[in-house]
C-alpha atoms as a PDB file:
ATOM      1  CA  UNK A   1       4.591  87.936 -97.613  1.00  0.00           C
ATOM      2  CA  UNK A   2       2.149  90.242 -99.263  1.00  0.00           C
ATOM      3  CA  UNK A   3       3.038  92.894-101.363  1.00  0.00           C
ATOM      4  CA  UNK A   4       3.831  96.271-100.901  1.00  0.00           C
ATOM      5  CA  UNK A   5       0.053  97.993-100.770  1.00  0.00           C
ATOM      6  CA  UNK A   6       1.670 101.905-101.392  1.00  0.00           C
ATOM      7  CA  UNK A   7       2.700 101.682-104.695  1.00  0.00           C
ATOM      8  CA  UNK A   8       0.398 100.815-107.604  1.00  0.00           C
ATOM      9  CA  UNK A   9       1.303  97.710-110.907  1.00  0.00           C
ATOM     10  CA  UNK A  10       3.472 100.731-112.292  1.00  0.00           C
ATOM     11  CA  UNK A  11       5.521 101.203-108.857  1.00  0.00           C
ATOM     12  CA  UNK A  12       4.445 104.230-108.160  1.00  0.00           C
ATOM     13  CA  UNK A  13       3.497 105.664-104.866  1.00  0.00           C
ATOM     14  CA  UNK A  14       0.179 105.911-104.047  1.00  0.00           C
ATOM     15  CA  UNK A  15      -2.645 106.377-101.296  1.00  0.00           C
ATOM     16  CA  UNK A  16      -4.360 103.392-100.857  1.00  0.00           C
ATOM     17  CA  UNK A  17      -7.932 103.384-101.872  1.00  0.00           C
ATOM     18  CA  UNK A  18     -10.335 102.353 -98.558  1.00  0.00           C
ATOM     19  CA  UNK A  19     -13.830 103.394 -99.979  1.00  0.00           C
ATOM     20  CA  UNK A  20     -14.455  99.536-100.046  1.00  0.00           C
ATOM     21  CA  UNK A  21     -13.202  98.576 -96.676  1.00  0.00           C
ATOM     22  CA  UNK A  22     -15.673  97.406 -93.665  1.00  0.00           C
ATOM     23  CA  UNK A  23     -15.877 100.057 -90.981  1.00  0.00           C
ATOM     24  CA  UNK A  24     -14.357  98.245 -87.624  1.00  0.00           C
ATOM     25  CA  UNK A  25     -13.143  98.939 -84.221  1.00  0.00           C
ATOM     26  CA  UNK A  26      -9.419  99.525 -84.649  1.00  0.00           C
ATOM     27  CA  UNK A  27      -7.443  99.763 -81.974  1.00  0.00           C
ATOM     28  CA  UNK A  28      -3.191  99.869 -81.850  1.00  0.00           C
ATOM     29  CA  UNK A  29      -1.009 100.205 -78.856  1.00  0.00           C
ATOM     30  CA  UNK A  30       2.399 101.278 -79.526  1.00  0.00           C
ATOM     31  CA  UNK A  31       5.411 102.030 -77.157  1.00  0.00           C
ATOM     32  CA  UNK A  32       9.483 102.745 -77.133  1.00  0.00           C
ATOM     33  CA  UNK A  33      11.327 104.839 -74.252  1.00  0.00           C
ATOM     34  CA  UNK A  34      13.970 107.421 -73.732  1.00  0.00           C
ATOM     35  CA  UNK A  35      17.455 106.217 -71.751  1.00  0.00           C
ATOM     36  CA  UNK A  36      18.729 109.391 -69.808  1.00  0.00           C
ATOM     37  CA  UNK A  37      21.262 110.023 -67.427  1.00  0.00           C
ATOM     38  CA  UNK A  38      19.592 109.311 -63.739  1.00  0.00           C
ATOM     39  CA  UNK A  39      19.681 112.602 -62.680  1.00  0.00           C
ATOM     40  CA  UNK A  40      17.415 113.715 -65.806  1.00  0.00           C
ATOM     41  CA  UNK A  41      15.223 111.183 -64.829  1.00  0.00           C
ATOM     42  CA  UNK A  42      15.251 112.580 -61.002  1.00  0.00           C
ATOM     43  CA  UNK A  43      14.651 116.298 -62.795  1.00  0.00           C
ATOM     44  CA  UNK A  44      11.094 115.134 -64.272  1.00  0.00           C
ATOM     45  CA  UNK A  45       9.969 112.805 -61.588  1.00  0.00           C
ATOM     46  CA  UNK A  46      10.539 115.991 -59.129  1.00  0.00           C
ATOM     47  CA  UNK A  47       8.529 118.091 -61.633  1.00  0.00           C
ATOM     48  CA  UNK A  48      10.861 120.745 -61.482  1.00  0.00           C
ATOM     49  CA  UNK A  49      12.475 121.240 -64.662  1.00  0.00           C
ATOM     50  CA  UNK A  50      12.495 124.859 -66.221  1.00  0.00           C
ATOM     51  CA  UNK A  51      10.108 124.137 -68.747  1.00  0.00           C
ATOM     52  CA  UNK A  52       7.990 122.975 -66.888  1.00  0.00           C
ATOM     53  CA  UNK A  53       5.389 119.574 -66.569  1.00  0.00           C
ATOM     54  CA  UNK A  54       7.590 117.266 -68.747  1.00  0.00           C
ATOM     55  CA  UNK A  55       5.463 114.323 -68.866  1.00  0.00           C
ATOM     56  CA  UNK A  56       2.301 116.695 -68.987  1.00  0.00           C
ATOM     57  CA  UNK A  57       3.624 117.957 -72.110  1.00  0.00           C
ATOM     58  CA  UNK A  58       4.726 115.727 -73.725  1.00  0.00           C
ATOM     59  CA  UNK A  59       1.345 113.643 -73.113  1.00  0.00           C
ATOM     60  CA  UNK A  60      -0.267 116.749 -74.668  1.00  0.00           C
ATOM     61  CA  UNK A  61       2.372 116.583 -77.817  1.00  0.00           C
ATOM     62  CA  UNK A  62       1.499 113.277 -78.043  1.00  0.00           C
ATOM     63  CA  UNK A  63      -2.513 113.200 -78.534  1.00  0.00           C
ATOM     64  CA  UNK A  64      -1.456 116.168 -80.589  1.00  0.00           C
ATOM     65  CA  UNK A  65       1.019 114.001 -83.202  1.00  0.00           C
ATOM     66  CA  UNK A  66      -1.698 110.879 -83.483  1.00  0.00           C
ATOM     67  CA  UNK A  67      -4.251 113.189 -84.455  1.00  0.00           C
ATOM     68  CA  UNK A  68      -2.244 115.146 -87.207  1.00  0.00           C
ATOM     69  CA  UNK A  69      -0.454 112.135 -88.469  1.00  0.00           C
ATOM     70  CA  UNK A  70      -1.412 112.135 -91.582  1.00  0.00           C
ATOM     71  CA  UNK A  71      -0.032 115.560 -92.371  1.00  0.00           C
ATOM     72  CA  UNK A  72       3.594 114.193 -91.160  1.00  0.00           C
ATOM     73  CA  UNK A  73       3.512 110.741 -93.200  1.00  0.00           C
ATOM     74  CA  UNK A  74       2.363 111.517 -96.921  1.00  0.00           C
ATOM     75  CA  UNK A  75       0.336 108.153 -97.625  1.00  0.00           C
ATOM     76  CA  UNK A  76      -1.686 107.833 -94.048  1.00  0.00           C
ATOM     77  CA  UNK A  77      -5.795 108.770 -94.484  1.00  0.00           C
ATOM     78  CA  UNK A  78      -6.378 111.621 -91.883  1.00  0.00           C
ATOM     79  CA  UNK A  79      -8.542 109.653 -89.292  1.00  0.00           C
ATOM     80  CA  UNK A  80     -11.504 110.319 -86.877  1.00  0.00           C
ATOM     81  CA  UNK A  81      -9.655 109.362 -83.682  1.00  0.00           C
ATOM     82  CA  UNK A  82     -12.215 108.106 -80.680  1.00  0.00           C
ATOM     83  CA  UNK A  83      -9.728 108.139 -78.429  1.00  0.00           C
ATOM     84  CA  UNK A  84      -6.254 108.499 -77.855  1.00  0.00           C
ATOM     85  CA  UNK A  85      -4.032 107.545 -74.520  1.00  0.00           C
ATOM     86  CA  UNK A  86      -0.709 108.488 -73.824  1.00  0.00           C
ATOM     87  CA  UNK A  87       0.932 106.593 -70.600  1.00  0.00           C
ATOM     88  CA  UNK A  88       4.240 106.906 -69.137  1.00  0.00           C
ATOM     89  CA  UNK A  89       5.970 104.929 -66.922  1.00  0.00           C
ATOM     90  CA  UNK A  90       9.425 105.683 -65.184  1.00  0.00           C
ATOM     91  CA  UNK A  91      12.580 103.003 -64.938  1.00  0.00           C
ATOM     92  CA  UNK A  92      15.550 102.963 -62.465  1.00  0.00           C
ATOM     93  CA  UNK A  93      17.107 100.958 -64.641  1.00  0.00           C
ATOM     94  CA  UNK A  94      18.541 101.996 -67.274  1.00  0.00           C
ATOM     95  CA  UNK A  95      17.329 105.302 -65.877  1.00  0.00           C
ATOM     96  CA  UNK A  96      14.154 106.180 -68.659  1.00  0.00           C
ATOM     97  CA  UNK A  97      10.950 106.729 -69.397  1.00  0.00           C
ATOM     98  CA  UNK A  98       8.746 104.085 -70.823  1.00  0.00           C
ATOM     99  CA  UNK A  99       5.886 105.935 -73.067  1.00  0.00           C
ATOM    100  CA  UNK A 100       2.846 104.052 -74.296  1.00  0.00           C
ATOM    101  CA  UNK A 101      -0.208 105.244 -76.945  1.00  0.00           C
ATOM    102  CA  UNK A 102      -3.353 103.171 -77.296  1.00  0.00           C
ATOM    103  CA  UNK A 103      -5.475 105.128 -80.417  1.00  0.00           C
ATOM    104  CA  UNK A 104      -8.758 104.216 -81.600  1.00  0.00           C
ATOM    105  CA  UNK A 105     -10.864 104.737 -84.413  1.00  0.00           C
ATOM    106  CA  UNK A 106     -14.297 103.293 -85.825  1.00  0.00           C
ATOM    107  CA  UNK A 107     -12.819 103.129 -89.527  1.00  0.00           C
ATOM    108  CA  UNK A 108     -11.581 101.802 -93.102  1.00  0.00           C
ATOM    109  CA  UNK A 109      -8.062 101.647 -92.116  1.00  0.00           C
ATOM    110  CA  UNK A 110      -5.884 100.749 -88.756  1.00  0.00           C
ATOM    111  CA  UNK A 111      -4.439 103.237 -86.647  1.00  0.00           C
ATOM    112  CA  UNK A 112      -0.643 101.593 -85.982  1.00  0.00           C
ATOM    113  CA  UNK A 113       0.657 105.074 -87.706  1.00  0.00           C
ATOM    114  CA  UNK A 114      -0.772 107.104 -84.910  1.00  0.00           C
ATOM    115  CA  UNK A 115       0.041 104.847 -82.130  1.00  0.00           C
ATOM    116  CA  UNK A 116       3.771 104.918 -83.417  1.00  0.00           C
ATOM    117  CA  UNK A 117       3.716 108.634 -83.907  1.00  0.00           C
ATOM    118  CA  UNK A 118       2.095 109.849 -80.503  1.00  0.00           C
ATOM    119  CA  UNK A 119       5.184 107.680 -78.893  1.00  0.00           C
ATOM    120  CA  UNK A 120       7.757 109.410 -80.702  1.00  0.00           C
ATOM    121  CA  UNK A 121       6.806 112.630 -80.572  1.00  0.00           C
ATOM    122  CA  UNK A 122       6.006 112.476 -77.015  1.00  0.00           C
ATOM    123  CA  UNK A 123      10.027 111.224 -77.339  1.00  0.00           C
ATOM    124  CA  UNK A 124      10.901 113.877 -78.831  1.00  0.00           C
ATOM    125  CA  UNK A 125       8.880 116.104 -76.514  1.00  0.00           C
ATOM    126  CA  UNK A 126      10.851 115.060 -73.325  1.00  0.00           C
ATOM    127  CA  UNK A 127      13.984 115.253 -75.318  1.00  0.00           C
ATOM    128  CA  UNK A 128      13.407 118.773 -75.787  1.00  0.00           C
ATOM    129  CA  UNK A 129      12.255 119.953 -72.435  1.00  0.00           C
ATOM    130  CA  UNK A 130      15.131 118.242 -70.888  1.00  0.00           C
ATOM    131  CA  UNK A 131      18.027 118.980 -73.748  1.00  0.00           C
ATOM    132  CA  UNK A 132      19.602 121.546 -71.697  1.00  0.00           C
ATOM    133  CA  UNK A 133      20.752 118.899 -68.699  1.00  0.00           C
ATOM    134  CA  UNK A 134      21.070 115.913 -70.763  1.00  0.00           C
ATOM    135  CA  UNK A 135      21.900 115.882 -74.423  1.00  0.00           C
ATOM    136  CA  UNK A 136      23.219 112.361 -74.533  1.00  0.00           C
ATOM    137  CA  UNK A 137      19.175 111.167 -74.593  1.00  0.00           C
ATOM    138  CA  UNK A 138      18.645 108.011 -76.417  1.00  0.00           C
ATOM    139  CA  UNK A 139      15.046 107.280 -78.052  1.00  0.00           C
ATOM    140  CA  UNK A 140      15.149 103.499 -78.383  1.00  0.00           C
ATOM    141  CA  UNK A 141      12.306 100.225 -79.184  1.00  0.00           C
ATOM    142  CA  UNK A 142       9.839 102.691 -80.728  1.00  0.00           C
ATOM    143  CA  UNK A 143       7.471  99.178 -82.000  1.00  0.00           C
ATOM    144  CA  UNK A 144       3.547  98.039 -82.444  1.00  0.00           C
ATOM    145  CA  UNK A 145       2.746  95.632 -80.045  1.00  0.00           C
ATOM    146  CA  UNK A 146      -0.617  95.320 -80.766  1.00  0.00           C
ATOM    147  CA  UNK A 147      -3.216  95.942 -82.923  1.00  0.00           C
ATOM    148  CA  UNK A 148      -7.180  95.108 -83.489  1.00  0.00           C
ATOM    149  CA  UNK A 149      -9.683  95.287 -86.112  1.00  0.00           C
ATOM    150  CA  UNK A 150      -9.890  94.957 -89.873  1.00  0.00           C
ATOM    151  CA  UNK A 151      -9.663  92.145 -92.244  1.00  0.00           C
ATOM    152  CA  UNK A 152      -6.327  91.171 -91.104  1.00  0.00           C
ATOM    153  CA  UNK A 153      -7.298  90.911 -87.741  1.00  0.00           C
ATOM    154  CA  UNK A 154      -5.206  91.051 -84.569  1.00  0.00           C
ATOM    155  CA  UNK A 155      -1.669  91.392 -83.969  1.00  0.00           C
ATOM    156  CA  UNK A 156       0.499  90.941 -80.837  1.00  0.00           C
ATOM    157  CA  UNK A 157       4.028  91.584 -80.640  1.00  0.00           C
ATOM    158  CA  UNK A 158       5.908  88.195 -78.909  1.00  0.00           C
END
């Protein structure tokens, strides 16, 4: 195992320093899901809930958390995002939705941070909207599974 790259020979925190680092094609996919009762589930497939498009929203929230990521986790560089996709995908069983951000960058540094925080707070996001029916919401498996680009090269979750 490697060492611990966010603190410095003194064990301090630190940002890491990227000015040296190749400018690649980064790419990370991320994903997790919220468990809800069935009839919450029901509520946003219908599109009827009070507040509104949940999935739309929280698709918006999402793009929205990737891209100011770095003002939410103290050592992540703020990134030029090319692109950022935010997919959900609705289960019977358990009753849930399945959310999943792919975020790209031409860069220094990877992008897992923004993958894994456009998933949660798109969580979050559908959490809220549908609080008022359903406050027994469980955000669960929030993970990278993949990841492209850089020196260290590809990773896929097993």
């Amino acid at each position: 195992m490697t060492t611990l790259t966010h603190f410095d020979a003194h064990g301090q925190a630190h940002m890491v320093d990227v000015a040296a680092k190749a400018h690649t094609h980064r790419t990370a996919v991320a994903t997790g899901r919220i468990d809800m009762l069935a009839a919450t589930l029901a509520v946003i497939e219908s599109g009827n809930a009070k507040k509104g498009d949940v999935l739309g929203i929280a698709r918006i929230a999402g793009i929205q958390a990737a891209k100011k990521t770095s003002d939410l986790v103290p050592l992540c560089h703020p990134l030029a995002l090319t692109r950022v996709a935010v997919e959900f995908a609705t289960l019977a069983e358990p009753p849930s939705v399945q959310c999943t951000a792919t975020v790209e960058t031409v860069g220094p540094t990877g992008v897992e941070m923004e993958a894994l925080c456009a998933v949660q707070v798109a969580l979050l996001t559908i959490y809220d909207m549908c609080k008022a029916v359903d406050r027994g919401m469980v955000m669960q498996g929030v993970r990278v599974v993949e990841k492209h680009g850089g020196k260290s090269g590809s990773f896929v979750a097993p």
